[in-house]
PDB file of N, CA and C in Angstrom:
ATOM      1  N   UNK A   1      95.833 123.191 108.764  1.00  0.00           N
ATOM      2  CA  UNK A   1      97.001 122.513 108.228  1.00  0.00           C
ATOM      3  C   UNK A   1      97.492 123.321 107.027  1.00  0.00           C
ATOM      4  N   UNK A   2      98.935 123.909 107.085  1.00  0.00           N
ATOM      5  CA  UNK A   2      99.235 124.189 105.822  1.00  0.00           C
ATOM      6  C   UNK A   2      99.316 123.531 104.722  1.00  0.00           C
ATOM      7  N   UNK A   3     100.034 123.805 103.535  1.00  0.00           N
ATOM      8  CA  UNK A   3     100.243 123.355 102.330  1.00  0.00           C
ATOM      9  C   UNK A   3     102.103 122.312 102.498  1.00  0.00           C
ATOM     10  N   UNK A   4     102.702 123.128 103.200  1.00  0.00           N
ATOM     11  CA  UNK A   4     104.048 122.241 103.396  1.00  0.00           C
ATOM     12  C   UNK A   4     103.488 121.102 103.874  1.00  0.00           C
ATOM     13  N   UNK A   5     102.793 121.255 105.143  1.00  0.00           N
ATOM     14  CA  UNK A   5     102.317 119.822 106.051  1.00  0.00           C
ATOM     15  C   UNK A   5     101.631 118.797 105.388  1.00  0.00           C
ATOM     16  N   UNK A   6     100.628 119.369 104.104  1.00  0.00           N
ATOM     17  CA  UNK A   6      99.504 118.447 103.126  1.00  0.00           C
ATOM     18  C   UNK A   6     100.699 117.775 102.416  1.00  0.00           C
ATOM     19  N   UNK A   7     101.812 118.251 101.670  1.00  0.00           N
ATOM     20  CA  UNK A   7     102.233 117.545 100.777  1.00  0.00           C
ATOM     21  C   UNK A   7     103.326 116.408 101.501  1.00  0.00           C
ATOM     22  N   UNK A   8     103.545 116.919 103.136  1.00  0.00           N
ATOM     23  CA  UNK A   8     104.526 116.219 103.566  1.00  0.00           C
ATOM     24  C   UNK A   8     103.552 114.778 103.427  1.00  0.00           C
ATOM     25  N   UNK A   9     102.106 115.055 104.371  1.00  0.00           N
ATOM     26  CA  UNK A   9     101.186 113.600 104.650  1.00  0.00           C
ATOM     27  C   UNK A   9     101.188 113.004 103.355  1.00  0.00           C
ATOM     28  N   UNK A  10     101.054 113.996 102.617  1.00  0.00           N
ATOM     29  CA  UNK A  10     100.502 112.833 101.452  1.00  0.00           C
ATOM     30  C   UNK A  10     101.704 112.238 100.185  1.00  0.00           C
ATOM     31  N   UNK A  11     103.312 112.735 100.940  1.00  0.00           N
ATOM     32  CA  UNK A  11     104.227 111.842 100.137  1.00  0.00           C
ATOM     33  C   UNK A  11     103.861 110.909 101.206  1.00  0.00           C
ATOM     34  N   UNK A  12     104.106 110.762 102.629  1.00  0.00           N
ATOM     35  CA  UNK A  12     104.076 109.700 103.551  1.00  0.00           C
ATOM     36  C   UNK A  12     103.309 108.456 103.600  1.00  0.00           C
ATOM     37  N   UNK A  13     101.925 109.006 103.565  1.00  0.00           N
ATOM     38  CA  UNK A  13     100.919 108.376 103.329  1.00  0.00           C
ATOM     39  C   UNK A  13     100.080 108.393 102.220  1.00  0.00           C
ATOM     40  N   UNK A  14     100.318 108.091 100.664  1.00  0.00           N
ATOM     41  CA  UNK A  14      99.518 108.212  99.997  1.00  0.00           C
ATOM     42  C   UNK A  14      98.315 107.599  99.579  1.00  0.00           C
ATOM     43  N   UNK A  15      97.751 106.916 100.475  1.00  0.00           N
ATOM     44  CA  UNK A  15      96.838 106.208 100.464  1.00  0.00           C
ATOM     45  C   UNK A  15      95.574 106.562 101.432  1.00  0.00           C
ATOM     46  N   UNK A  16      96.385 107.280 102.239  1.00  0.00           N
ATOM     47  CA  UNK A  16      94.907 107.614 103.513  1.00  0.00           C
ATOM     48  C   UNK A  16      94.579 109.183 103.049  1.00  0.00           C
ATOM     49  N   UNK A  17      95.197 109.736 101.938  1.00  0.00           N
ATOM     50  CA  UNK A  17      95.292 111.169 101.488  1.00  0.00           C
ATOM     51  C   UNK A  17      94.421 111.293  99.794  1.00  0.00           C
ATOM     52  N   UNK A  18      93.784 111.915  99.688  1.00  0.00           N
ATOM     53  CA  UNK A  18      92.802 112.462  98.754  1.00  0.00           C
ATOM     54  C   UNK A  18      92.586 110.720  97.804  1.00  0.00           C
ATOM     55  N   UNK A  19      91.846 110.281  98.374  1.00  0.00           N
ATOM     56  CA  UNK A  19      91.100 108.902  97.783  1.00  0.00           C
ATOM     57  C   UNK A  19      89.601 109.400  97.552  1.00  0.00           C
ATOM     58  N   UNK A  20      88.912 108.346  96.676  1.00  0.00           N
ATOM     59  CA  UNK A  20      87.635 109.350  96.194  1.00  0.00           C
ATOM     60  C   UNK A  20      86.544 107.961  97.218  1.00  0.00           C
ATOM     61  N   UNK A  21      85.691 107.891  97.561  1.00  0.00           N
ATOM     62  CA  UNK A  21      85.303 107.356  98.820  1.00  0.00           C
ATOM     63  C   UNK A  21      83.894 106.735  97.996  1.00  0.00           C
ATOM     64  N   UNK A  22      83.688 107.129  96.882  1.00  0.00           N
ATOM     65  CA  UNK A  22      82.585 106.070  95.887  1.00  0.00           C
ATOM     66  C   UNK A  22      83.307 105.083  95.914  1.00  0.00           C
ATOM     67  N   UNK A  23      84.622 105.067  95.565  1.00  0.00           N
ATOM     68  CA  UNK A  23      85.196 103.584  95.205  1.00  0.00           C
ATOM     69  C   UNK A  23      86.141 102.794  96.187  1.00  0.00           C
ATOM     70  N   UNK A  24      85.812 103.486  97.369  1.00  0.00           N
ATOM     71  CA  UNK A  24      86.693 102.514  98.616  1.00  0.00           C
ATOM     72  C   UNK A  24      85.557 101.892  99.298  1.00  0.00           C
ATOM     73  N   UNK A  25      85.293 100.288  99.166  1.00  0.00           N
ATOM     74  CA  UNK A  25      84.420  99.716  99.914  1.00  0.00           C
ATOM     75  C   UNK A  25      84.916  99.710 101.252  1.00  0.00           C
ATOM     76  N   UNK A  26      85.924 100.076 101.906  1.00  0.00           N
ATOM     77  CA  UNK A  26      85.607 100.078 103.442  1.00  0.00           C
ATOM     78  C   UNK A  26      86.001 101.492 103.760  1.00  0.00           C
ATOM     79  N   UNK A  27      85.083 102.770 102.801  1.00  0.00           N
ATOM     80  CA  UNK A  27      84.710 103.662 103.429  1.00  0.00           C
ATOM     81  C   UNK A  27      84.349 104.068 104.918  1.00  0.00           C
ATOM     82  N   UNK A  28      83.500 103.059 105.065  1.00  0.00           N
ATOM     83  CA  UNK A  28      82.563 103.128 106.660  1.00  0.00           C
ATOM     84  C   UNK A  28      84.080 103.042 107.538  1.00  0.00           C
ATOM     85  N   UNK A  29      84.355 102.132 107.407  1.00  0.00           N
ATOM     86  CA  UNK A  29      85.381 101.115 108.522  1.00  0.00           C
ATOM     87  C   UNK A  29      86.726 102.648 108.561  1.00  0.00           C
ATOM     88  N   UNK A  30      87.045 103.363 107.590  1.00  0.00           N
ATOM     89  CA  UNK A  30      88.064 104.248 107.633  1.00  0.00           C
ATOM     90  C   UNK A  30      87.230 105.736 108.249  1.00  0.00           C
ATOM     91  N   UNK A  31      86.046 105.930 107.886  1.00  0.00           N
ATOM     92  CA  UNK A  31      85.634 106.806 108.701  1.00  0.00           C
ATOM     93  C   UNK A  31      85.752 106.955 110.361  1.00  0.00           C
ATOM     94  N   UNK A  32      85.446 105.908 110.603  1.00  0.00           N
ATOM     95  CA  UNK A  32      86.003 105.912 112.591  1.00  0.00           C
ATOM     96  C   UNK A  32      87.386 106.180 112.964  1.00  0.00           C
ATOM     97  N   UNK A  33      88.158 106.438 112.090  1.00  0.00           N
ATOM     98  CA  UNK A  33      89.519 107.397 112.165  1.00  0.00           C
ATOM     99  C   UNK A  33      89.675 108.205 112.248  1.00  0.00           C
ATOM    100  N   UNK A  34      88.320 109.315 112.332  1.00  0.00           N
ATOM    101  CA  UNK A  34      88.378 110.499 112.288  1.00  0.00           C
ATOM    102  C   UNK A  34      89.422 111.037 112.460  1.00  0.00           C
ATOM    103  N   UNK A  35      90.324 110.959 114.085  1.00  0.00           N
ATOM    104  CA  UNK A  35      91.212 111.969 114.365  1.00  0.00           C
ATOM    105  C   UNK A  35      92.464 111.044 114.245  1.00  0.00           C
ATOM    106  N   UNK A  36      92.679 109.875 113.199  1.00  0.00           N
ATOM    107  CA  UNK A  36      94.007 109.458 112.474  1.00  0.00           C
ATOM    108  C   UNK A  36      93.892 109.689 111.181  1.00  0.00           C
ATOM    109  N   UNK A  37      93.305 110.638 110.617  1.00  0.00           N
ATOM    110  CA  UNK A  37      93.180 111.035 109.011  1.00  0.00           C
ATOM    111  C   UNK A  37      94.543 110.614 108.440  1.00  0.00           C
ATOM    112  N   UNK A  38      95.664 110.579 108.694  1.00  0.00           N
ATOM    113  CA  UNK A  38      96.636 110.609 107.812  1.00  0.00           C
ATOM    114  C   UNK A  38      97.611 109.286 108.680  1.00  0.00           C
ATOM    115  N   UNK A  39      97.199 107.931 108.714  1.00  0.00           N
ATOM    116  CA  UNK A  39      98.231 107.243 109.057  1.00  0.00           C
ATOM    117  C   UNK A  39      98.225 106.004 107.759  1.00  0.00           C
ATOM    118  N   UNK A  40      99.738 105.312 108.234  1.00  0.00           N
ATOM    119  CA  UNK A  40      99.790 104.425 107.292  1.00  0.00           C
ATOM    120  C   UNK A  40      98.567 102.748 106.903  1.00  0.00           C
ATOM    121  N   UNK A  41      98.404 102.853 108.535  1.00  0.00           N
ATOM    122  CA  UNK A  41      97.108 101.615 108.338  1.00  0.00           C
ATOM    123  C   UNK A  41      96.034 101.937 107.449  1.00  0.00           C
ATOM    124  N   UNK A  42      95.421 103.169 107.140  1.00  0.00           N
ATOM    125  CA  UNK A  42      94.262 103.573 106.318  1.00  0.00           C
ATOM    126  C   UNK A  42      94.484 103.280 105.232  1.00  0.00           C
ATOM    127  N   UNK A  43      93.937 101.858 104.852  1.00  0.00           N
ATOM    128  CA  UNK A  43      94.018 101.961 103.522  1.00  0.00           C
ATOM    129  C   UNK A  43      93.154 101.300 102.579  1.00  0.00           C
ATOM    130  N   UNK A  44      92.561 102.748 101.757  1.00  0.00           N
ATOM    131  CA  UNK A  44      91.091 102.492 100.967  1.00  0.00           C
ATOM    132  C   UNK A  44      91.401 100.959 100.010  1.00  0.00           C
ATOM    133  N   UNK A  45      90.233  99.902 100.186  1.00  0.00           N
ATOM    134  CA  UNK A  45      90.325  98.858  99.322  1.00  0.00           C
ATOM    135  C   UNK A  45      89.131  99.229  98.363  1.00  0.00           C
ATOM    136  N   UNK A  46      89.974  98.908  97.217  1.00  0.00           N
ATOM    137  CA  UNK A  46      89.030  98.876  95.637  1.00  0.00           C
ATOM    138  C   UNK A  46      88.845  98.193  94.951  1.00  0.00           C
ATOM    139  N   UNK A  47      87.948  97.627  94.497  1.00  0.00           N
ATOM    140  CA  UNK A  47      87.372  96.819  93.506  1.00  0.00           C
ATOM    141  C   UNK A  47      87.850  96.847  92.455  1.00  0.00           C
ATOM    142  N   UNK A  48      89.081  96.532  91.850  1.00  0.00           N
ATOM    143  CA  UNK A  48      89.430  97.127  90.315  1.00  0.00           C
ATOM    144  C   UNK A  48      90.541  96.041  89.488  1.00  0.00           C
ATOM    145  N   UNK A  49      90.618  96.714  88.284  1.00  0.00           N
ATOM    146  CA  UNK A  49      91.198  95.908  87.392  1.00  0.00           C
ATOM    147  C   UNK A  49      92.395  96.816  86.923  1.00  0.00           C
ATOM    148  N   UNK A  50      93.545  96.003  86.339  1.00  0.00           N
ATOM    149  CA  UNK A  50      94.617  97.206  85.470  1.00  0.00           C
ATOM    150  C   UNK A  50      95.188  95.865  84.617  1.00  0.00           C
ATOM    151  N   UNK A  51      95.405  96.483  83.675  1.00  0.00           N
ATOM    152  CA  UNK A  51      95.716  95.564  82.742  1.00  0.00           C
ATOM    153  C   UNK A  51      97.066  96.662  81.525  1.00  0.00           C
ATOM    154  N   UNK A  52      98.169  96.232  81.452  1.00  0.00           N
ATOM    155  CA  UNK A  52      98.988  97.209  80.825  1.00  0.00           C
ATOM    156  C   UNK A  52      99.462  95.935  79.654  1.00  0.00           C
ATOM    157  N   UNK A  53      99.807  96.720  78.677  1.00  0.00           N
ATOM    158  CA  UNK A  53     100.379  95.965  77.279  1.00  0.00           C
ATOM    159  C   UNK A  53     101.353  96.754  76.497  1.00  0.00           C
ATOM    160  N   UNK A  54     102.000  96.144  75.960  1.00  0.00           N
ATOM    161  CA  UNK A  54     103.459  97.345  75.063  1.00  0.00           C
ATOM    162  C   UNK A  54     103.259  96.272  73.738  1.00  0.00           C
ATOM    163  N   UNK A  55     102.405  97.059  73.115  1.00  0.00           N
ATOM    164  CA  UNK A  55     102.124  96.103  71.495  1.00  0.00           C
ATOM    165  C   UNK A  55     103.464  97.229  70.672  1.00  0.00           C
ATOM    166  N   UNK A  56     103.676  96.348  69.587  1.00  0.00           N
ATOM    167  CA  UNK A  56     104.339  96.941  68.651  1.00  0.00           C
ATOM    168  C   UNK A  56     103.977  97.825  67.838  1.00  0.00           C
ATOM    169  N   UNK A  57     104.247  98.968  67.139  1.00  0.00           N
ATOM    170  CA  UNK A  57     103.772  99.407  65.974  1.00  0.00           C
ATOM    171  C   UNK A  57     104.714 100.631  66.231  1.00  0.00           C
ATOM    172  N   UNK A  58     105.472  99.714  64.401  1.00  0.00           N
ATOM    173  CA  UNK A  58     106.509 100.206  64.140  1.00  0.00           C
ATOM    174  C   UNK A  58     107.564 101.059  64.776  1.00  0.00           C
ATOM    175  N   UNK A  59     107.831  99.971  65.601  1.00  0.00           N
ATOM    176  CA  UNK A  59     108.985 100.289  66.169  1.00  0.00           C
ATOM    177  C   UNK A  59     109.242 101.352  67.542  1.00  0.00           C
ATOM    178  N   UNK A  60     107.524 101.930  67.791  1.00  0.00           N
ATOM    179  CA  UNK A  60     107.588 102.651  68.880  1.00  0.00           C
ATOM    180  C   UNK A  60     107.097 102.395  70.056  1.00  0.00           C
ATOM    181  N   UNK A  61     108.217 102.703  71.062  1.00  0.00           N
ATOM    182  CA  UNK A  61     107.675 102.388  71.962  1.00  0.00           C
ATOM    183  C   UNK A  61     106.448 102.688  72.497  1.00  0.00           C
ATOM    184  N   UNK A  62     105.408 101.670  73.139  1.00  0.00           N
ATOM    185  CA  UNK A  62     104.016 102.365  73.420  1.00  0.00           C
ATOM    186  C   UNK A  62     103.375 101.581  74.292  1.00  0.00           C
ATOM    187  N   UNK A  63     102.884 102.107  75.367  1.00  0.00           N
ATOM    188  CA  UNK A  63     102.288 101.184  76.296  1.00  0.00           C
ATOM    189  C   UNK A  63     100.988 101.448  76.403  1.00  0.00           C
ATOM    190  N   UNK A  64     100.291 100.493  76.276  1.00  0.00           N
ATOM    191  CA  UNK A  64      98.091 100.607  76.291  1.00  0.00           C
ATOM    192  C   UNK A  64      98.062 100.518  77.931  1.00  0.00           C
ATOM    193  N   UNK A  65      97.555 100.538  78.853  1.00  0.00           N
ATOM    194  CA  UNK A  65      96.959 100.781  79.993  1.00  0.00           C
ATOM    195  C   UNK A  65      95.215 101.017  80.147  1.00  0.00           C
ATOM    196  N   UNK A  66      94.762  99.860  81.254  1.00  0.00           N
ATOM    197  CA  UNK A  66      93.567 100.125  81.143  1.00  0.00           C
ATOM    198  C   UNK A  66      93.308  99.711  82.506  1.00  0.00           C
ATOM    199  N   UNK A  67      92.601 100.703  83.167  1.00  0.00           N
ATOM    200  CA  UNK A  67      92.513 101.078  84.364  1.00  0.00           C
ATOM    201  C   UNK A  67      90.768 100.878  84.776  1.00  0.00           C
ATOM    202  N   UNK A  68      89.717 100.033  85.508  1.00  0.00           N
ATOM    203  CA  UNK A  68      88.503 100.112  85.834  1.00  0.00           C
ATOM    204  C   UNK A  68      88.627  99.709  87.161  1.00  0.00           C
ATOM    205  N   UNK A  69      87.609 100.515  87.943  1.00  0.00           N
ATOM    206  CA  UNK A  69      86.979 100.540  89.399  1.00  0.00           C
ATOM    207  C   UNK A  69      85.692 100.307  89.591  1.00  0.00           C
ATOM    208  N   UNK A  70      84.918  99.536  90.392  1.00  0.00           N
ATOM    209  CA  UNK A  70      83.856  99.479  90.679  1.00  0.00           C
ATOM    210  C   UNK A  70      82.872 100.762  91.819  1.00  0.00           C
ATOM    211  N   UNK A  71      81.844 100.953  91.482  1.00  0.00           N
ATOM    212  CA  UNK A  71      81.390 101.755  92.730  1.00  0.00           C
ATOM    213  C   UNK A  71      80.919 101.426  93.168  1.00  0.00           C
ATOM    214  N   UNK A  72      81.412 101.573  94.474  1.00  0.00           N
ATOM    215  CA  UNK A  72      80.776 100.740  95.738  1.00  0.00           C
ATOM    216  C   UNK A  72      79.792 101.103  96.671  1.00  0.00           C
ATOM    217  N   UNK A  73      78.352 101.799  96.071  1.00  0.00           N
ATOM    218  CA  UNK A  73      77.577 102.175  96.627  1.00  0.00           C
ATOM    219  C   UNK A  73      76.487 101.514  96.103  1.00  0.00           C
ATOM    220  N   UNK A  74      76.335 100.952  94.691  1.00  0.00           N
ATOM    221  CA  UNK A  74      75.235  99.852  94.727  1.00  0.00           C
ATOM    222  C   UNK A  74      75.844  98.552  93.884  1.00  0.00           C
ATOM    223  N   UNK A  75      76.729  98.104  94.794  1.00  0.00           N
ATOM    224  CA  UNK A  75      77.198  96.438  94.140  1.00  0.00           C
ATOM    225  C   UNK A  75      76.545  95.644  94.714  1.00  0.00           C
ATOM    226  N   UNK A  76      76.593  94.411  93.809  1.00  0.00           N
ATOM    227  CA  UNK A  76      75.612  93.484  93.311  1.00  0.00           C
ATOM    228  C   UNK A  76      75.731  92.496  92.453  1.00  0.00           C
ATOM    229  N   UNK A  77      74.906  91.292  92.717  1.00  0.00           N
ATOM    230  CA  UNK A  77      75.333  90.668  91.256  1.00  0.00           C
ATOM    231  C   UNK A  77      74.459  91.226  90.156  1.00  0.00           C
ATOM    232  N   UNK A  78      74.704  91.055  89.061  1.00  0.00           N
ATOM    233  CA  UNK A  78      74.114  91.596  87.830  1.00  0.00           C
ATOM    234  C   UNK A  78      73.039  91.842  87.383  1.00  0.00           C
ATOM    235  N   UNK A  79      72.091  90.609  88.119  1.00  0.00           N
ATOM    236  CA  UNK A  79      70.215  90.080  87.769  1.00  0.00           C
ATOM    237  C   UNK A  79      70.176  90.637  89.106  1.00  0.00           C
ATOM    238  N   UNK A  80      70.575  90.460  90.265  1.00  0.00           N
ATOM    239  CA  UNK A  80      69.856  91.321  90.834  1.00  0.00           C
ATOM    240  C   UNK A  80      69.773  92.691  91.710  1.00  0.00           C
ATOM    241  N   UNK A  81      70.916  93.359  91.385  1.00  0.00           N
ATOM    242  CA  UNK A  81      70.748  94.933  91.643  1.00  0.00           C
ATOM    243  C   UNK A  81      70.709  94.991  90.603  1.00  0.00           C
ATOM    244  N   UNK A  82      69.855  95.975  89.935  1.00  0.00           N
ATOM    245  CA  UNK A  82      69.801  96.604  88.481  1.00  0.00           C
ATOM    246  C   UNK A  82      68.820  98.410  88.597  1.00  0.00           C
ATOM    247  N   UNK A  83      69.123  99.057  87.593  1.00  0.00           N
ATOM    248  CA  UNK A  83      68.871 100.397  87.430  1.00  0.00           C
ATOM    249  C   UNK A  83      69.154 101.572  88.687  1.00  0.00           C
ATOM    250  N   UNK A  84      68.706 102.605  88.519  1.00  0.00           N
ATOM    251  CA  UNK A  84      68.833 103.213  89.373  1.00  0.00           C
ATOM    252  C   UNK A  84      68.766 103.724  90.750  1.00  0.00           C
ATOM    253  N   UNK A  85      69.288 104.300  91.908  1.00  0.00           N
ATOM    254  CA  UNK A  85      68.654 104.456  92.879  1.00  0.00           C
ATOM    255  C   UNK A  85      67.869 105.940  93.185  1.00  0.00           C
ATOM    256  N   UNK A  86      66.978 106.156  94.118  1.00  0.00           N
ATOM    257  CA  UNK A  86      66.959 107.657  94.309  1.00  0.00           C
ATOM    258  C   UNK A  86      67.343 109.133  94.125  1.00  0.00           C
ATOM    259  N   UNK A  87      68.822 108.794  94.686  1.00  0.00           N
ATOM    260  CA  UNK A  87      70.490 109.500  94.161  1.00  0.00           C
ATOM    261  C   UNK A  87      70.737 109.651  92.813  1.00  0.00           C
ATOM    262  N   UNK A  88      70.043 108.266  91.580  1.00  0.00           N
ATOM    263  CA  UNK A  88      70.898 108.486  90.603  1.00  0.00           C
ATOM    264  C   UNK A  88      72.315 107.597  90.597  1.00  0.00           C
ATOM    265  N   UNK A  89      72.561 106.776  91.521  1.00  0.00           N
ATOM    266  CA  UNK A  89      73.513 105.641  91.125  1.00  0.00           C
ATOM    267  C   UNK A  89      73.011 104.406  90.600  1.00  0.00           C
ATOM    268  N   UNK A  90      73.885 104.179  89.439  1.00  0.00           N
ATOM    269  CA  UNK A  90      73.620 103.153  88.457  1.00  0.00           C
ATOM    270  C   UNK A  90      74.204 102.161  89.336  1.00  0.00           C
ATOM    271  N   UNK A  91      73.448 101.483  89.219  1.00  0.00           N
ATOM    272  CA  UNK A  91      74.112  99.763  89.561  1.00  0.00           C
ATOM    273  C   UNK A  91      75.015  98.728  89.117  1.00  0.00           C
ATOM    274  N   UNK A  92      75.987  98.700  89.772  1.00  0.00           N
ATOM    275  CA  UNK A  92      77.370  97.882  89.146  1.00  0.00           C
ATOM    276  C   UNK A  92      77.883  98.938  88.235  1.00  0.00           C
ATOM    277  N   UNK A  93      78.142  99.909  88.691  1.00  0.00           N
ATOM    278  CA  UNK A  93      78.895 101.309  87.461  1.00  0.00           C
ATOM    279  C   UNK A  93      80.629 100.985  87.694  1.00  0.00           C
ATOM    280  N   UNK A  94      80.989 100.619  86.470  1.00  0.00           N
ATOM    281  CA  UNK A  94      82.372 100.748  86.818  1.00  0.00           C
ATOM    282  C   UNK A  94      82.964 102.248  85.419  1.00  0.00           C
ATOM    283  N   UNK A  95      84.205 102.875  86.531  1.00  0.00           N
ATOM    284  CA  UNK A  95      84.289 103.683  85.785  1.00  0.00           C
ATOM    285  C   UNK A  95      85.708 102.980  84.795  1.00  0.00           C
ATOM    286  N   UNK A  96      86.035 103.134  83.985  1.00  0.00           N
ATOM    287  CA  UNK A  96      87.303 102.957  83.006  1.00  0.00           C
ATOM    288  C   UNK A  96      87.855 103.876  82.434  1.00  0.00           C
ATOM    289  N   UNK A  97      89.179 103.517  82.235  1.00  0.00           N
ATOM    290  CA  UNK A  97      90.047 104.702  82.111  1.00  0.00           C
ATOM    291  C   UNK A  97      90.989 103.833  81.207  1.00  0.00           C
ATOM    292  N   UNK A  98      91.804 104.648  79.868  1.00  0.00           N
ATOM    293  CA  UNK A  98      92.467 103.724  78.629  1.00  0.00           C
ATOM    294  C   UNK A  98      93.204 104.899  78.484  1.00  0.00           C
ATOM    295  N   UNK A  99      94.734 104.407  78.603  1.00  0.00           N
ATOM    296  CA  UNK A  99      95.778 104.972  78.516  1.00  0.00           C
ATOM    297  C   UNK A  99      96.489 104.933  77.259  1.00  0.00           C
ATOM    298  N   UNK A 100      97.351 105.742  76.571  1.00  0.00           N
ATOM    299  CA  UNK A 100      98.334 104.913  75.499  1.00  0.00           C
ATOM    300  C   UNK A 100      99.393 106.304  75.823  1.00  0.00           C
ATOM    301  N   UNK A 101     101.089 105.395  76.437  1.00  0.00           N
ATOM    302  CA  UNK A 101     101.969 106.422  76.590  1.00  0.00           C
ATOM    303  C   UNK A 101     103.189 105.430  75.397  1.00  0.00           C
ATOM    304  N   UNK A 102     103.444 107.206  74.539  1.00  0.00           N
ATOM    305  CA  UNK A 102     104.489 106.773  73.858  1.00  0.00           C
ATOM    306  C   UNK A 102     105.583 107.395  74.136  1.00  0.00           C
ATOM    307  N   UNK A 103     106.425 106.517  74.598  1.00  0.00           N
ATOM    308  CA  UNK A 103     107.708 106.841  74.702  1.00  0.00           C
ATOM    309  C   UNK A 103     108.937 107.295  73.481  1.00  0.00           C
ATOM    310  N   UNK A 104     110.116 108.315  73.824  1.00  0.00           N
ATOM    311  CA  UNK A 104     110.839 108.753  73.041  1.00  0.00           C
ATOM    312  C   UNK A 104     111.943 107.387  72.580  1.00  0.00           C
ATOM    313  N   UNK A 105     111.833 107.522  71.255  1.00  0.00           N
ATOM    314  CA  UNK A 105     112.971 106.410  70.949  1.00  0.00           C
ATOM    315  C   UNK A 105     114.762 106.871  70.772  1.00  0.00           C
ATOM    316  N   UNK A 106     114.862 108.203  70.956  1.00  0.00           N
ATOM    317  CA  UNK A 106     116.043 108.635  70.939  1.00  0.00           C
ATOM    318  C   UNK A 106     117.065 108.110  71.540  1.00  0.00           C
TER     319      UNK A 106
END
C-alpha cells in the first residue's frame, strides 16, 4: 500500500487506522477482520474519560483538557486484580494526558 492510499484510508476511516490495541477492549473481536483492515464498522471501544474546561485568567482565552484511558489487558476491580503481571502490566493502569491550549486574543 502506498502513502497516497494510507492517508486516503485513514481520512475515511479514522478509527479502524493506527489505534493503539492496549486500549481497545474489543481488540480480539476486530482482529477477525483481518482482510477488512480499513472499513467503517471497525471500531476500537475505550474505556476513557475527557473532561475540557475554559477557566478564566485574565482575560485569556484558555482551555484545560484532560484526557485518561484505561488498559485493557489487566482490568479489574481494584481489591481484586492488583500488582503486576509476568509482562510487567500494572493493573488498572490508566494512562492521562492534561492539556492547556491558549488561544490568540487578537
Amino acid at each position: 500500500m502506498n502513502s497516497q492510499n494510507y492517508m486516503m484510508l485513514k481520512q475515511s476511516f479514522p478509527n479502524s487506522v493506527d489505534y493503539v490495541p492496549h486500549f481497545a477492549f474489543n481488540d480480539n473481536l476486530l482482529s477477525e477482520f483481518q482482510g477488512m483492515e480499513y472499513a467503517p464498522f471497525k471500531v476500537p471501544c475505550i474505556f476513557g474519560y475527557v473532561f475540557i474546561s475554559s477557566p478564566n485568567f485574565n482575560r485569556a482565552k484558555i482551555d484545560f483538557v484532560l484526557i485518561s484511558r484505561k488498559d485493557c489487558r489487566r482490568p479489574g476491580r481494584r481489591f481484586v486484580t492488583r500488582g503486576l503481571d509476568r509482562e510487567g502490566n500494572a493493573a488498572n493502569f490508566v494512562e492521562t494526558e492534561h492539556l492547556f491550549v491558549q488561544y490568540d486574543t487578537q
